[in-house]
Protein backbone atom coordinates (compact mmCIF):
# COMPACT_ATOMS: atom_id res chain seq x y z
CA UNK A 1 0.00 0.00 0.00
CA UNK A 2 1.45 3.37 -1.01
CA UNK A 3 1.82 6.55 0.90
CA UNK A 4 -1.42 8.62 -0.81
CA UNK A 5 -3.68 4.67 0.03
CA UNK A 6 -2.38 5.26 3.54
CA UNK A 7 -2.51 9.22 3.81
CA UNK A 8 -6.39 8.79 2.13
CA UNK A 9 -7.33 6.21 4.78
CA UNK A 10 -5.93 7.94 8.04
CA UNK A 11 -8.03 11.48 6.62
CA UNK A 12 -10.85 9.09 6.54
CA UNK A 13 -10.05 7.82 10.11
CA UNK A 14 -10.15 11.01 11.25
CA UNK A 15 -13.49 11.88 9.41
CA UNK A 16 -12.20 14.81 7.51
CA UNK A 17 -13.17 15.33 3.54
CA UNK A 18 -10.05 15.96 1.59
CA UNK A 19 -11.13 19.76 1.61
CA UNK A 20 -11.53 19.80 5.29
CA UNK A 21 -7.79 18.84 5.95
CA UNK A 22 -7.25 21.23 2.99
CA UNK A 23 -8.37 24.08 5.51
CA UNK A 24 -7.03 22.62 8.49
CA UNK A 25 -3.24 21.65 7.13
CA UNK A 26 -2.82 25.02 4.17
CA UNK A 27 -2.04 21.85 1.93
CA UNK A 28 -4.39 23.15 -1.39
CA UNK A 29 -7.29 20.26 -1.79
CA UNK A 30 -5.61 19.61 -4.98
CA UNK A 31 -2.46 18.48 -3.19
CA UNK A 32 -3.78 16.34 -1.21
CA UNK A 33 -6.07 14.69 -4.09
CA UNK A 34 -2.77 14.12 -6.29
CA UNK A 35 -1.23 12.61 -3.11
CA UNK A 36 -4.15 10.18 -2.24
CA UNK A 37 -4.83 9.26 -6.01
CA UNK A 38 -1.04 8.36 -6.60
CA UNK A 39 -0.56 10.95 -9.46
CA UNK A 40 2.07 12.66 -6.83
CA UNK A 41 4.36 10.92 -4.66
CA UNK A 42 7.76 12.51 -3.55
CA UNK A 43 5.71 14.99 -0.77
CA UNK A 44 8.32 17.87 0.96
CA UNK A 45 9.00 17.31 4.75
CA UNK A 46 7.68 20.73 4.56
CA UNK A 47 4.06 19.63 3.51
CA UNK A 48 4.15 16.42 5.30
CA UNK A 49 3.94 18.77 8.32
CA UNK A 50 1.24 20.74 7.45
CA UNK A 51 -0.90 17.67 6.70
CA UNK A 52 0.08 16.12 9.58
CA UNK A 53 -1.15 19.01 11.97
CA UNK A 54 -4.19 19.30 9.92
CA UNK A 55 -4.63 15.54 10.94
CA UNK A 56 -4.09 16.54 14.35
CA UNK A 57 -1.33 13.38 14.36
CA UNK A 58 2.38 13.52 15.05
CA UNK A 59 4.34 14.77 12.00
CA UNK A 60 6.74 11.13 12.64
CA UNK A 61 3.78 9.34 11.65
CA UNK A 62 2.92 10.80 8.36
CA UNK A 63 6.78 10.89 7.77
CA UNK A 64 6.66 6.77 8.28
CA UNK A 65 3.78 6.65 5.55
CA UNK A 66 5.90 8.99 3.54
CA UNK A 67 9.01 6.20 3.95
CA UNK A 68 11.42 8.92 5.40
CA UNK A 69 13.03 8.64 8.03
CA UNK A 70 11.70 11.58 10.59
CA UNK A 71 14.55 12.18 12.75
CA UNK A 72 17.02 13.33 9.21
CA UNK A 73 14.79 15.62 7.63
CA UNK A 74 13.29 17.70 9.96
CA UNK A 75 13.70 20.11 13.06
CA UNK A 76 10.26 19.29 15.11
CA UNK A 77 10.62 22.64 16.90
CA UNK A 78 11.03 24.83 13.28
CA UNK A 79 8.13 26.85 12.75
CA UNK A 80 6.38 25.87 9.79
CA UNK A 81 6.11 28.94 6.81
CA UNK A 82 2.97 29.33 5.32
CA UNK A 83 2.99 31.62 2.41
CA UNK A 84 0.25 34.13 3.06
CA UNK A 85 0.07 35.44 -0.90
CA UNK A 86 -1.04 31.91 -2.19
CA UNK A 87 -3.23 31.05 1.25
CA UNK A 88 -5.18 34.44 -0.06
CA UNK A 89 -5.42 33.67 -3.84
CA UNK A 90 -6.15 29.95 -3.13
CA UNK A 91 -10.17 30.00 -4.51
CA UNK A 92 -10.32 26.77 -2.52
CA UNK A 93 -10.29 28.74 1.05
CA UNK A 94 -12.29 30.85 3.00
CA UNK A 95 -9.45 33.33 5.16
CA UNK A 96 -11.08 34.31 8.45
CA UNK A 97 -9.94 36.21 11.12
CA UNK A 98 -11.28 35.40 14.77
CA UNK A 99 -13.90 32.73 12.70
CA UNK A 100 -15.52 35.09 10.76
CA UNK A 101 -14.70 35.31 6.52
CA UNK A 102 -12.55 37.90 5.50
CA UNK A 103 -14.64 39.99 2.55
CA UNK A 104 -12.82 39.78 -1.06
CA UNK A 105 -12.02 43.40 -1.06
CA UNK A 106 -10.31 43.17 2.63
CA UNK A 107 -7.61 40.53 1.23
CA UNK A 108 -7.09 42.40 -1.60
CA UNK A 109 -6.41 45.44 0.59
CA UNK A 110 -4.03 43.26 2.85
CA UNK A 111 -2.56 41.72 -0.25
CA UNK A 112 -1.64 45.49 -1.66
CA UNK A 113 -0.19 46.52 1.68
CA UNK A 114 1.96 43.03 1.79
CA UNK A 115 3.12 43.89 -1.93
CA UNK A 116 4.56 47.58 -0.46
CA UNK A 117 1.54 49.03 -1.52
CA UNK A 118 1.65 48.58 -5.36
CA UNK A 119 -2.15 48.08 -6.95
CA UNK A 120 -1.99 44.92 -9.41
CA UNK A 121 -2.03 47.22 -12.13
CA UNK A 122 1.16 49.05 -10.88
């Protein structure tokens, strides 16, 4: 059984549709799919730790699925980096701040200041 077999049936464990752990983990849906359906299979330490939290399980464990070995790829306590330009132009999320949605032209306002304040069409 492959890693994306595995990864598929511990999201299932957990009771989570693929765009569920997309939301929990920053891992795009579309990821995850290409994981689970086998089209993808060399996943970054990097994104096996975002899934992994998203699965609320022990990044080790999704590293075992994975086949590498846990304790040479990655520092545990190193903050993961989440790319806040492609969490706001992924169509597949809903941002939120404090659990309510962030309206389109708020994100494009925090997007502008991020960018130094340049408009798209700068």
């Amino acid at each position: 059984m492959g890693f994306g077999t595995k990864l598929k049936e511990l999201r299932q464990s957990k009771n989570l549709g693929v765009n569920q752990l997309a939301l929990r983990s920053g891992v795009s849906a579309s990821q995850i799919s290409r994981f689970e359906n086998g089209k993808k299979t060399n996943p970054k330490p990097i994104t096996l730790q975002k899934i992994a939290r998203g699965l609320s399980v022990p990044d080790s464990e999704l590293f075992k699925i994975a086949g590498i070995d846990f304790s040479q790829n990655v520092d545990p306590n190193k903050p993961i980096e989440v790319d806040l330009k492609e969490q706001i132009e992924d169509k597949n999320k809903i941002m939120t701040y404090q659990g309510r949605p962030i309206p389109e032209e708020d994100l494009k306002y925090i997007k502008r200041l991020l960018d130094g304040g340049k408009d798209d069409d700068d």
